[in-house]
N, C-alpha and C. Protein backbone atom coordinates (compact mmCIF):
# COMPACT_ATOMS: atom_id res chain seq x y z
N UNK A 1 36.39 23.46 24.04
CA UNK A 1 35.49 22.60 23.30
C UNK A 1 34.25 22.34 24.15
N UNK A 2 33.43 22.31 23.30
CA UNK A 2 31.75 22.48 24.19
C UNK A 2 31.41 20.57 23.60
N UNK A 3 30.71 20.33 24.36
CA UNK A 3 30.40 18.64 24.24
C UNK A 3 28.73 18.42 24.25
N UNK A 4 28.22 17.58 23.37
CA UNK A 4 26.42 17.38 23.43
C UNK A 4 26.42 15.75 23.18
N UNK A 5 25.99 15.38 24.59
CA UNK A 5 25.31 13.98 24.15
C UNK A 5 24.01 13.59 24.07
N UNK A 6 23.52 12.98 22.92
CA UNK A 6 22.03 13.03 22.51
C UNK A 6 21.36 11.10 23.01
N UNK A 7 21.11 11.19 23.39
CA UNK A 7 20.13 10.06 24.58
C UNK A 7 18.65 9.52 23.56
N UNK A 8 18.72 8.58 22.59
CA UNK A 8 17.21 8.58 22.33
C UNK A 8 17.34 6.82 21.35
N UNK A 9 15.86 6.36 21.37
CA UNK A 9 15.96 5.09 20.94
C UNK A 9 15.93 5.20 19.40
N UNK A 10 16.39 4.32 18.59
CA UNK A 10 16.31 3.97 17.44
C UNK A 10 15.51 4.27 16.62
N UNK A 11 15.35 5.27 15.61
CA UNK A 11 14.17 5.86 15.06
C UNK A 11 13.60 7.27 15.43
N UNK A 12 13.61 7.90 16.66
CA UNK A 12 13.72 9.29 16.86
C UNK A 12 14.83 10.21 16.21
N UNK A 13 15.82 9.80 15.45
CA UNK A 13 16.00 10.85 14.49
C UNK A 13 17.33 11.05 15.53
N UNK A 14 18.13 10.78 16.59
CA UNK A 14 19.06 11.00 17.49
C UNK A 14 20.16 11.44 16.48
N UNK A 15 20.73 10.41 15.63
CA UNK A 15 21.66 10.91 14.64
C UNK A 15 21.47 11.93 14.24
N UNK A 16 20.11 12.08 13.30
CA UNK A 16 19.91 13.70 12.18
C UNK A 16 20.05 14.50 13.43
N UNK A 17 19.42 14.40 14.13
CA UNK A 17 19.43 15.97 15.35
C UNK A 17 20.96 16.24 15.29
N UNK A 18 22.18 15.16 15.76
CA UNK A 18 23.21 16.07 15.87
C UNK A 18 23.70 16.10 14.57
N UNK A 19 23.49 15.16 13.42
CA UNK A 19 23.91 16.62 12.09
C UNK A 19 23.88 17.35 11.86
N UNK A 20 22.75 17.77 11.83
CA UNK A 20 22.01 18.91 11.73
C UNK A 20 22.37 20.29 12.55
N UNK A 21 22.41 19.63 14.34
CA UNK A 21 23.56 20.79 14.91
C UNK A 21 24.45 21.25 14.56
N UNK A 22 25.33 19.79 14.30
CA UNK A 22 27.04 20.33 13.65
C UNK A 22 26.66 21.23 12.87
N UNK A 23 26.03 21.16 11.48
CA UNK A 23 25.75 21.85 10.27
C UNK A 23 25.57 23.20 10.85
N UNK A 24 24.30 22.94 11.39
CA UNK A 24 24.20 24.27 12.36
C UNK A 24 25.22 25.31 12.58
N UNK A 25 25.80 24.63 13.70
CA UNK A 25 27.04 25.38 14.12
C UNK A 25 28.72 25.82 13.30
N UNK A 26 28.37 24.73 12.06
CA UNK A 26 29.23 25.34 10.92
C UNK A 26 29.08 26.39 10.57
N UNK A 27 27.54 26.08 10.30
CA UNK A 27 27.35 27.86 9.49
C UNK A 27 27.47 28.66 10.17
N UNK A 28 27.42 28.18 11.72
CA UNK A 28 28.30 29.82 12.50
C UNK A 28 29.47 30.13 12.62
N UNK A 29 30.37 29.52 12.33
CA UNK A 29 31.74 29.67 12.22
C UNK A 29 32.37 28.85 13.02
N UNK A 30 31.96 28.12 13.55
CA UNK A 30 32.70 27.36 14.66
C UNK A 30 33.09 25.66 13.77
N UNK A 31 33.88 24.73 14.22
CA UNK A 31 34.27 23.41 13.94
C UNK A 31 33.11 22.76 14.86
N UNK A 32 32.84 22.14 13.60
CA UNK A 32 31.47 20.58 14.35
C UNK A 32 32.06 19.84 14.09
N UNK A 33 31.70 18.79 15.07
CA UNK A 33 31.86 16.89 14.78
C UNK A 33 30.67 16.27 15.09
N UNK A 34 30.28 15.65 14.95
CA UNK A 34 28.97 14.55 14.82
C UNK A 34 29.17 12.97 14.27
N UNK A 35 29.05 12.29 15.44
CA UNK A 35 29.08 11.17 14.94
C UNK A 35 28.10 10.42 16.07
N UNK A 36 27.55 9.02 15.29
CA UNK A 36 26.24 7.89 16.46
C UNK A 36 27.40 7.16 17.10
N UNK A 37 26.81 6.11 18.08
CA UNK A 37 27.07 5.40 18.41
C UNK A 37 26.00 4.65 18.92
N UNK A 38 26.22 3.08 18.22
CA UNK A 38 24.91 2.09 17.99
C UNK A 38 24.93 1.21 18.79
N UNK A 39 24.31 0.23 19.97
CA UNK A 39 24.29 -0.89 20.62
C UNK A 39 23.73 -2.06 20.18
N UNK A 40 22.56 -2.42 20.30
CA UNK A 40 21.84 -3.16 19.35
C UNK A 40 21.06 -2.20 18.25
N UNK A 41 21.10 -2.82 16.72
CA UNK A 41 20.78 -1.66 15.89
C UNK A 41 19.84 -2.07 15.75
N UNK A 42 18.19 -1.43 16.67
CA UNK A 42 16.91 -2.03 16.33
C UNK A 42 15.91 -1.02 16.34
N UNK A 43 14.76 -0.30 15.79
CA UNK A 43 14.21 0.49 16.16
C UNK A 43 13.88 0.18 17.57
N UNK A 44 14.21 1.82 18.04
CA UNK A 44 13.63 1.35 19.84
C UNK A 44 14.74 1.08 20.93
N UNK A 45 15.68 0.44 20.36
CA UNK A 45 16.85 0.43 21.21
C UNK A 45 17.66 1.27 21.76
N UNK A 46 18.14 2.06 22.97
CA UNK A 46 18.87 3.40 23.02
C UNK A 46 20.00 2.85 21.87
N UNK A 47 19.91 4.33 22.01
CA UNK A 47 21.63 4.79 20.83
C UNK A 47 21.67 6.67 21.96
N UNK A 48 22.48 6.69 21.14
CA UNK A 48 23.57 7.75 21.52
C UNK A 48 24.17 8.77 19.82
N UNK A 49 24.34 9.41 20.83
CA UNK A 49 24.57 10.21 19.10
C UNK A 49 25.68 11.80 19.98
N UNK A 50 26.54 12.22 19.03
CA UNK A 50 27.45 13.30 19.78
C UNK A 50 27.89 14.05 19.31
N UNK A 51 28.21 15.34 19.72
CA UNK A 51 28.44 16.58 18.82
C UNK A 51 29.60 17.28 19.73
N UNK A 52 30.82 17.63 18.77
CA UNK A 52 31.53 18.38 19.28
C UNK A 52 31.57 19.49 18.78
N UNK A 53 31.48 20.98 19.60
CA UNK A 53 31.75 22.24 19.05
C UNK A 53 32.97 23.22 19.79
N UNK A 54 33.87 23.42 18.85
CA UNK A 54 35.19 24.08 18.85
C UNK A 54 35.55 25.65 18.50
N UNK A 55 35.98 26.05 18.79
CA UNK A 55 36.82 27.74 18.16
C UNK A 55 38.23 27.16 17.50
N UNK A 56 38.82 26.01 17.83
CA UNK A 56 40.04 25.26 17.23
C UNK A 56 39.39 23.80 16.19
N UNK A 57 40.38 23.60 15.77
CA UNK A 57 39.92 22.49 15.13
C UNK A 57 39.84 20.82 16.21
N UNK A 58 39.04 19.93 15.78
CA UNK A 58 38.31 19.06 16.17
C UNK A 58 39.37 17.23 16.23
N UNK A 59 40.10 17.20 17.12
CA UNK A 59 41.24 15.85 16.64
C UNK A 59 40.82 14.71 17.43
N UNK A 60 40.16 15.08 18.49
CA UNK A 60 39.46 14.17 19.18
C UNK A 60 38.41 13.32 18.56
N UNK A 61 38.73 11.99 18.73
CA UNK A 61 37.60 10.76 17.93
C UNK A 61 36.63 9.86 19.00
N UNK A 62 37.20 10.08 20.16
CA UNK A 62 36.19 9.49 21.06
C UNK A 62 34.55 9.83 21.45
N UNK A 63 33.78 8.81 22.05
CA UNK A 63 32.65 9.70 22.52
C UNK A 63 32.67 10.12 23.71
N UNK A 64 31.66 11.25 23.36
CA UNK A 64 31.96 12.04 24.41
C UNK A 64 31.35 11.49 26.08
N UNK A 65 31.83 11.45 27.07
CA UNK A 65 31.84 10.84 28.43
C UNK A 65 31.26 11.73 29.44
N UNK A 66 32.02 13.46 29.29
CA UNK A 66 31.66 14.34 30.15
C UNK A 66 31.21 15.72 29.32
N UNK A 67 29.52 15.39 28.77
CA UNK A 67 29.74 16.52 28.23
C UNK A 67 28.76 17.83 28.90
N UNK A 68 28.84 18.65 28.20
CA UNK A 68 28.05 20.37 28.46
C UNK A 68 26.96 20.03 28.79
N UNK A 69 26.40 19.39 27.47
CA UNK A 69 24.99 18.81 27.46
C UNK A 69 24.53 17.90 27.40
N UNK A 70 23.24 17.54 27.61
CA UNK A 70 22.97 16.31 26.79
C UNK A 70 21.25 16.60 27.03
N UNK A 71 20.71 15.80 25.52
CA UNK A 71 19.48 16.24 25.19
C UNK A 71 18.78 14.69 24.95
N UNK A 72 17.71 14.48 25.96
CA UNK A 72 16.79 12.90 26.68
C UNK A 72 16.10 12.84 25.55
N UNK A 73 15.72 12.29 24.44
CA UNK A 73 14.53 12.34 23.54
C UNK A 73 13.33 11.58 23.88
N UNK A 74 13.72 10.35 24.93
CA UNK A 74 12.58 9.45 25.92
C UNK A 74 13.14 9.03 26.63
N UNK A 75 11.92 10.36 27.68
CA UNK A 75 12.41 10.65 29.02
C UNK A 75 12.36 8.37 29.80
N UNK A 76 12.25 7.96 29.75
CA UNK A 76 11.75 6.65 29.95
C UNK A 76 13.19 5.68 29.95
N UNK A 77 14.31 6.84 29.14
CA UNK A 77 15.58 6.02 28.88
C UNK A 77 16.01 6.87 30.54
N UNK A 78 15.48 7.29 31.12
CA UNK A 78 16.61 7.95 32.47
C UNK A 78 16.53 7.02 33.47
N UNK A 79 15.54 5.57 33.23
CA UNK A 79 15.22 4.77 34.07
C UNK A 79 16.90 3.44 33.77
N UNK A 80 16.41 3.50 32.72
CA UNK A 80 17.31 3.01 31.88
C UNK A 80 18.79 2.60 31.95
N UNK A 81 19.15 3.65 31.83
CA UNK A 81 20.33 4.61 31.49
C UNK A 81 20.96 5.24 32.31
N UNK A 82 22.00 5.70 32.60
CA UNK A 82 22.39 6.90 33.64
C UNK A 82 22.98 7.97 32.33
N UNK A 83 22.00 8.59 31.81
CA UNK A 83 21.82 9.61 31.54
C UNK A 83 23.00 10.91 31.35
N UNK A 84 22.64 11.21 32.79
CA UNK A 84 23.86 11.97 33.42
C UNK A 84 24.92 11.98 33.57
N UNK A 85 25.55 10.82 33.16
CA UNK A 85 27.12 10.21 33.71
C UNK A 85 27.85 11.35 33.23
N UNK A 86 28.73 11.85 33.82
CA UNK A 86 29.53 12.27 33.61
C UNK A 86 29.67 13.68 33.26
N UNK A 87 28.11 14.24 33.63
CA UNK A 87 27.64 15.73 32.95
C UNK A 87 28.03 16.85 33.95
N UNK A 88 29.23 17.83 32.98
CA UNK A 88 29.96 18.86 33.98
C UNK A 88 29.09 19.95 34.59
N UNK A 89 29.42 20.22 35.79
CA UNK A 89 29.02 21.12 36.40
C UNK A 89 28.37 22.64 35.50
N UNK A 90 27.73 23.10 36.05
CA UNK A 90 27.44 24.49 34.71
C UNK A 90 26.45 23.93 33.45
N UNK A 91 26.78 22.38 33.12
CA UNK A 91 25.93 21.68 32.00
C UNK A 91 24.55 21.88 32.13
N UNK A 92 23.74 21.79 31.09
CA UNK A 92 22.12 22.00 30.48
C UNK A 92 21.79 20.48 29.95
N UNK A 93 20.78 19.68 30.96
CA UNK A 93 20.33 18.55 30.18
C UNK A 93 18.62 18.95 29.96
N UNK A 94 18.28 18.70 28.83
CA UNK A 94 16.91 18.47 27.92
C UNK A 94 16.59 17.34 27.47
N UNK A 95 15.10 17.27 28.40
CA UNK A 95 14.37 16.51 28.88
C UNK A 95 12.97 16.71 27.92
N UNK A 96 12.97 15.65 27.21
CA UNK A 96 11.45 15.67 26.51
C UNK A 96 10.63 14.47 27.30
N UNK A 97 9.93 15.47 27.81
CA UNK A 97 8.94 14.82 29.18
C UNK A 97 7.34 15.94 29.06
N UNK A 98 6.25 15.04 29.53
CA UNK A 98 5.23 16.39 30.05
C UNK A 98 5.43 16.25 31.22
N UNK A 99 6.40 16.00 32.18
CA UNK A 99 6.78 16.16 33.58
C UNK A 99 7.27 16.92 33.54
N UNK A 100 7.16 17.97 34.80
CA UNK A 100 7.07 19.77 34.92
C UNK A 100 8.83 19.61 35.47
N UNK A 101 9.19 18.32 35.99
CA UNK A 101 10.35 17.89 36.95
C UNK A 101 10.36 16.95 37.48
N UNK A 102 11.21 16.47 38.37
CA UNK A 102 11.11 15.20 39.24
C UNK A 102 12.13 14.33 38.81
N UNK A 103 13.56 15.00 37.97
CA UNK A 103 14.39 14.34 37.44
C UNK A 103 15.63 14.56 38.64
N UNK A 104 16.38 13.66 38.81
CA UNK A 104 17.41 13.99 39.86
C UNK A 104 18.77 14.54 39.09
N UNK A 105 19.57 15.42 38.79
CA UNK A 105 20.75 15.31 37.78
C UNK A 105 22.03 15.66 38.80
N UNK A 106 23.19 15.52 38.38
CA UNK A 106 23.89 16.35 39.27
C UNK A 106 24.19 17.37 39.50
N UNK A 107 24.80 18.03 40.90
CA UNK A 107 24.75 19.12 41.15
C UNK A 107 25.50 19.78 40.22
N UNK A 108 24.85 21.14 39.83
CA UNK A 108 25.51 21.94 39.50
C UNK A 108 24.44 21.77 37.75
N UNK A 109 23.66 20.86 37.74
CA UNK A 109 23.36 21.03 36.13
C UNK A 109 21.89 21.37 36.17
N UNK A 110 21.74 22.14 35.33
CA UNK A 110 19.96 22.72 35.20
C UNK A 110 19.44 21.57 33.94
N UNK A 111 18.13 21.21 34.38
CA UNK A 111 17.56 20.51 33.57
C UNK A 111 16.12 21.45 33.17
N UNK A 112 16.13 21.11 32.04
CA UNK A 112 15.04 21.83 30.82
C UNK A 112 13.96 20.69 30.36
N UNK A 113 12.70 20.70 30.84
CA UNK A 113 11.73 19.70 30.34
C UNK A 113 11.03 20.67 29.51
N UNK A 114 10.36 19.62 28.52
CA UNK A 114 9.51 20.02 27.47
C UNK A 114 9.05 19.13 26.78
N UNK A 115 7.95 19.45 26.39
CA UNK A 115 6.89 18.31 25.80
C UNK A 115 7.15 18.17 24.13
N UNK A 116 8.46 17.40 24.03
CA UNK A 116 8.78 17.99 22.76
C UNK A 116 7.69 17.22 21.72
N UNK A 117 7.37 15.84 22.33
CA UNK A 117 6.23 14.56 21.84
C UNK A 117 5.25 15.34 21.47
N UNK A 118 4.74 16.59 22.08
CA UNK A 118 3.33 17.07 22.26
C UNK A 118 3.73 18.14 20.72
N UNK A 119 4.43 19.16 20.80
CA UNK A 119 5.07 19.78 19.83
C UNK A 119 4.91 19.07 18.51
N UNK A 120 5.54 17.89 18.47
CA UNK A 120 5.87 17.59 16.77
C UNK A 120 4.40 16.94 16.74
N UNK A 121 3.50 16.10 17.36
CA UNK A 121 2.73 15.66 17.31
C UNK A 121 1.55 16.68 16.36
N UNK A 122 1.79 18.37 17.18
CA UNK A 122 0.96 18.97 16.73
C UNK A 122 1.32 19.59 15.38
N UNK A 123 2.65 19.94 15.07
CA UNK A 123 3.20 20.31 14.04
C UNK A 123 3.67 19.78 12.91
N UNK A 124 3.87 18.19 13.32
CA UNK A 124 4.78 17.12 12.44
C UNK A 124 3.41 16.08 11.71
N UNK A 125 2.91 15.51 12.69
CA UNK A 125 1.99 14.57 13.02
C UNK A 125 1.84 13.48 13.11
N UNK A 126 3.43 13.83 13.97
CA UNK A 126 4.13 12.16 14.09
C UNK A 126 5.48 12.61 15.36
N UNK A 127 5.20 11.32 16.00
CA UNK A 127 6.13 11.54 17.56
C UNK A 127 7.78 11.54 17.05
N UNK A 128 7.80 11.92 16.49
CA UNK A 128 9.21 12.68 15.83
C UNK A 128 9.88 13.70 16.89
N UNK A 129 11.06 13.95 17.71
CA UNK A 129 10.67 15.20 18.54
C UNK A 129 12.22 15.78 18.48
N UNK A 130 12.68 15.24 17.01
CA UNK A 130 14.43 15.54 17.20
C UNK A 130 14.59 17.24 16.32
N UNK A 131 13.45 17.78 16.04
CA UNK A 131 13.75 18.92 15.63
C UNK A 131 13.46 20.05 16.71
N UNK A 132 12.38 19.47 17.36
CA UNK A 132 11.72 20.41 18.52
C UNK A 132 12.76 20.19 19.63
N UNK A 133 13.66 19.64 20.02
CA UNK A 133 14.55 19.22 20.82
C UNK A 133 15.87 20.16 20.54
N UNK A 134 15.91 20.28 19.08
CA UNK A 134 16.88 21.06 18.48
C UNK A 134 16.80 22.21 18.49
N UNK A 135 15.76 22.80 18.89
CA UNK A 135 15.32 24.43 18.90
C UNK A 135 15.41 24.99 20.40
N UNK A 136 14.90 23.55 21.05
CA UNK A 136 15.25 23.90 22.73
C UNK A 136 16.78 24.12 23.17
N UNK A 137 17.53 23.63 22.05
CA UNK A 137 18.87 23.22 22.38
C UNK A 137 19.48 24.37 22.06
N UNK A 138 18.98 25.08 20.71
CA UNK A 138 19.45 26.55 20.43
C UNK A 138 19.10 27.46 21.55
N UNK A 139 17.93 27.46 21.90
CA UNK A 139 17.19 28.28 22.80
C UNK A 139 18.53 28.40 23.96
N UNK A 140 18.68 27.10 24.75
CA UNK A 140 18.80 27.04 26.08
C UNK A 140 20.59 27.25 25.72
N UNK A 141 20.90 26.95 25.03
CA UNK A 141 22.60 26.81 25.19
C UNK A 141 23.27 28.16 23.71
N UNK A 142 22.77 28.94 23.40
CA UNK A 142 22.88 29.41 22.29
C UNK A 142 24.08 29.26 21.41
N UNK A 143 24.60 27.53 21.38
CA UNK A 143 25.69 27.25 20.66
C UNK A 143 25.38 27.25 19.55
N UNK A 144 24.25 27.26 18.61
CA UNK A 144 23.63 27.58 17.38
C UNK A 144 22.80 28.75 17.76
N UNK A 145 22.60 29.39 16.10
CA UNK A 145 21.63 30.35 15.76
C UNK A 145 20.71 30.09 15.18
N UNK A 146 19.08 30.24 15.80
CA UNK A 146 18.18 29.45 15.26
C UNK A 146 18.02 29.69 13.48
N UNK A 147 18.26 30.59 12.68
CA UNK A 147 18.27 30.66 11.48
C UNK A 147 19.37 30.32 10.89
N UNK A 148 20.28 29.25 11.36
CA UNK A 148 21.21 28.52 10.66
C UNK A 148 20.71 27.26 10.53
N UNK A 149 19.73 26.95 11.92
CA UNK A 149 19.24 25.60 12.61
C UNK A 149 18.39 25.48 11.64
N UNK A 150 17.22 26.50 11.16
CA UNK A 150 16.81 26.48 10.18
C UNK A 150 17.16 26.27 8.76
N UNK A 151 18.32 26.58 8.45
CA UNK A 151 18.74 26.44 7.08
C UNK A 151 19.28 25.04 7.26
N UNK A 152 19.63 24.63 7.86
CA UNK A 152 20.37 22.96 7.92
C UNK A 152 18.67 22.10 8.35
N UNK A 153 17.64 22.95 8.83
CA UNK A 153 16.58 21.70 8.53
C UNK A 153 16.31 21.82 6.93
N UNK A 154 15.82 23.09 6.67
CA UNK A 154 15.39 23.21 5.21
C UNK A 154 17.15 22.50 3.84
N UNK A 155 17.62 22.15 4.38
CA UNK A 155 18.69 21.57 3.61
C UNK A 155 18.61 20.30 3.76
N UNK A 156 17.96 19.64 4.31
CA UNK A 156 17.46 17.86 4.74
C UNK A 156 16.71 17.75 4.25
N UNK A 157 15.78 18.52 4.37
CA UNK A 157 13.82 18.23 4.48
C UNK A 157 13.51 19.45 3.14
N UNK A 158 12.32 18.74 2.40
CA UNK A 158 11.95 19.68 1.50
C UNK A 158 10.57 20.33 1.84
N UNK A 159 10.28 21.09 1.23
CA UNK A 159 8.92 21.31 1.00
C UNK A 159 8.29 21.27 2.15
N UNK A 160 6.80 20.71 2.54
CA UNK A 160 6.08 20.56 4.27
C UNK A 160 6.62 20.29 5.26
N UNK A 161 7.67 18.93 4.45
CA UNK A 161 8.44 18.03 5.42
C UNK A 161 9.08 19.20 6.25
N UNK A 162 9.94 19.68 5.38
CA UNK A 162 10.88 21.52 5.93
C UNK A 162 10.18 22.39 6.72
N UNK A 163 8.95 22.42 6.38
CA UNK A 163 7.76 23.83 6.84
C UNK A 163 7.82 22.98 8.39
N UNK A 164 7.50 21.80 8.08
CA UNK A 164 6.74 21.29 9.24
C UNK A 164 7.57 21.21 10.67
N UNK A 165 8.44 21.04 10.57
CA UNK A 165 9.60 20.70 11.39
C UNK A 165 10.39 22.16 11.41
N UNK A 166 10.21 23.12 10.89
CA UNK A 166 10.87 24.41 11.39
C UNK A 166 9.92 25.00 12.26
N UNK A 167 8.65 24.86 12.09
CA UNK A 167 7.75 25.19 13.26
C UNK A 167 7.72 24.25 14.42
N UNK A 168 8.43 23.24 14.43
CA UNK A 168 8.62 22.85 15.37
C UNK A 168 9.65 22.99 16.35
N UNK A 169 10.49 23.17 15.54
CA UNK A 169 11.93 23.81 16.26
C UNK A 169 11.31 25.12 16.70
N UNK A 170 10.83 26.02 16.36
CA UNK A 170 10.62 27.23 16.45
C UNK A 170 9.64 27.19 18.01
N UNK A 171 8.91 26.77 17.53
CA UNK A 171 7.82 26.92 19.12
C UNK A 171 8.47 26.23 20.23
N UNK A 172 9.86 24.78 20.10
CA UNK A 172 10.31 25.01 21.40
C UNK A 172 11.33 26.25 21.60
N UNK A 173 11.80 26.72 20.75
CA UNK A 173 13.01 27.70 20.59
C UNK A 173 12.22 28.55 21.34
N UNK A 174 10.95 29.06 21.11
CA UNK A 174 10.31 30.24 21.65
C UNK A 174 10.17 29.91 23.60
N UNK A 175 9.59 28.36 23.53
CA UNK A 175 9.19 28.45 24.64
C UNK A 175 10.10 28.12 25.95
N UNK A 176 11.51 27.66 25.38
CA UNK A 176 12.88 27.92 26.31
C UNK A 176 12.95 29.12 26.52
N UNK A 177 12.92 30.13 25.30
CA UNK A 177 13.17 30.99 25.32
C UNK A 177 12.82 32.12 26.58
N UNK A 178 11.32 31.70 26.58
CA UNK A 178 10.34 32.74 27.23
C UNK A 178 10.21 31.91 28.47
N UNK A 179 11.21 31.17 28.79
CA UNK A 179 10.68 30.28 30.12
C UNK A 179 9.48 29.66 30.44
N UNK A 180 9.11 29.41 29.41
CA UNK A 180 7.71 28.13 29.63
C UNK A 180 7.80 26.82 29.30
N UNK A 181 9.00 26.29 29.06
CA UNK A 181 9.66 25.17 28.85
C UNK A 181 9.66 24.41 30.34
């Protein structure tokens, strides 16, 4: 079982991002789970949000503590927060920052910055950054396929809303991809 914990305040979309994975990763054949977890429920407040992905089925109900991943939506919560707790060795954390680095994580985990703010800003036109986060996430961990990632945005979102936010996923997908992330 592969583990994603999603790091972001109230109103960045933390929940939809990991639906949207799970969904994701349904349509690849694998078992998703997705579920939030809320502290104070205020815009702005961290929350947490978590995704489990399986080759077996899914019996575990807890959140997740030590997972693969985990994806920062404001970078500002690492001050915050300990972030990292518990993130296994080999793990990928994503960092929506325009800081090139300067994050400390533990050994053994590669961290991925990207301006995901700058992305939806230009594509969305609004600091939205849970789709562009989602494309980095395909990119860097290929537990989804970005044209599933796509069909589970265009299954939320209609019309521009859909257009708008698959180009956003897409240009970070590209730029993990190509190492300019």
């Amino acid at each position: 079982m592969r583990e994603l914990r999603i790091h972001g305040r109230g109103g960045q979309g933390s929940v939809t991002a990991a639906e949207l994975i799970a969904v994701a990763a349904f349509a690849g054949g694998v078992y998703a789970q997705a579920f939030p977890a809320f502290g104070v429920e205020r815009r702005g407040a961290p929350v947490q949000a978590f995704v489990r992905l399986s080759d077996e089925t899914i019996r575990l109900r807890s959140q997740v503590y030590e997972p693969d991943y985990i994806i920062v939506q404001d970078s500002t919560l690492i001050r915050d927060v300990n972030v990292f707790a518990g993130m296994k060795p080999g793990g990928i954390a994503i960092v929506n920052t325009e800081k090139s680095g300067g994050y400390e994580a533990p050994e053994g985990v590669r961290i991925i910055t990207i301006d995901a703010t700058k992305i939806a800003l230009e594509e969305i036109g609004l600091p939205i950054t849970n789709t562009a986060l989602m494309g980095a996430f395909a990119a860097a961990t290929g537990e989804i396929d970005f044209s599933a990632l796509e069909d589970a945005i265009r299954g939320r979102f209609e019309g521009k809303l859909a257009d708008t936010n698959i180009r956003s996923a897409q240009r970070a997908f590209e730029m993990v991809k190509g190492g300019n992330a």
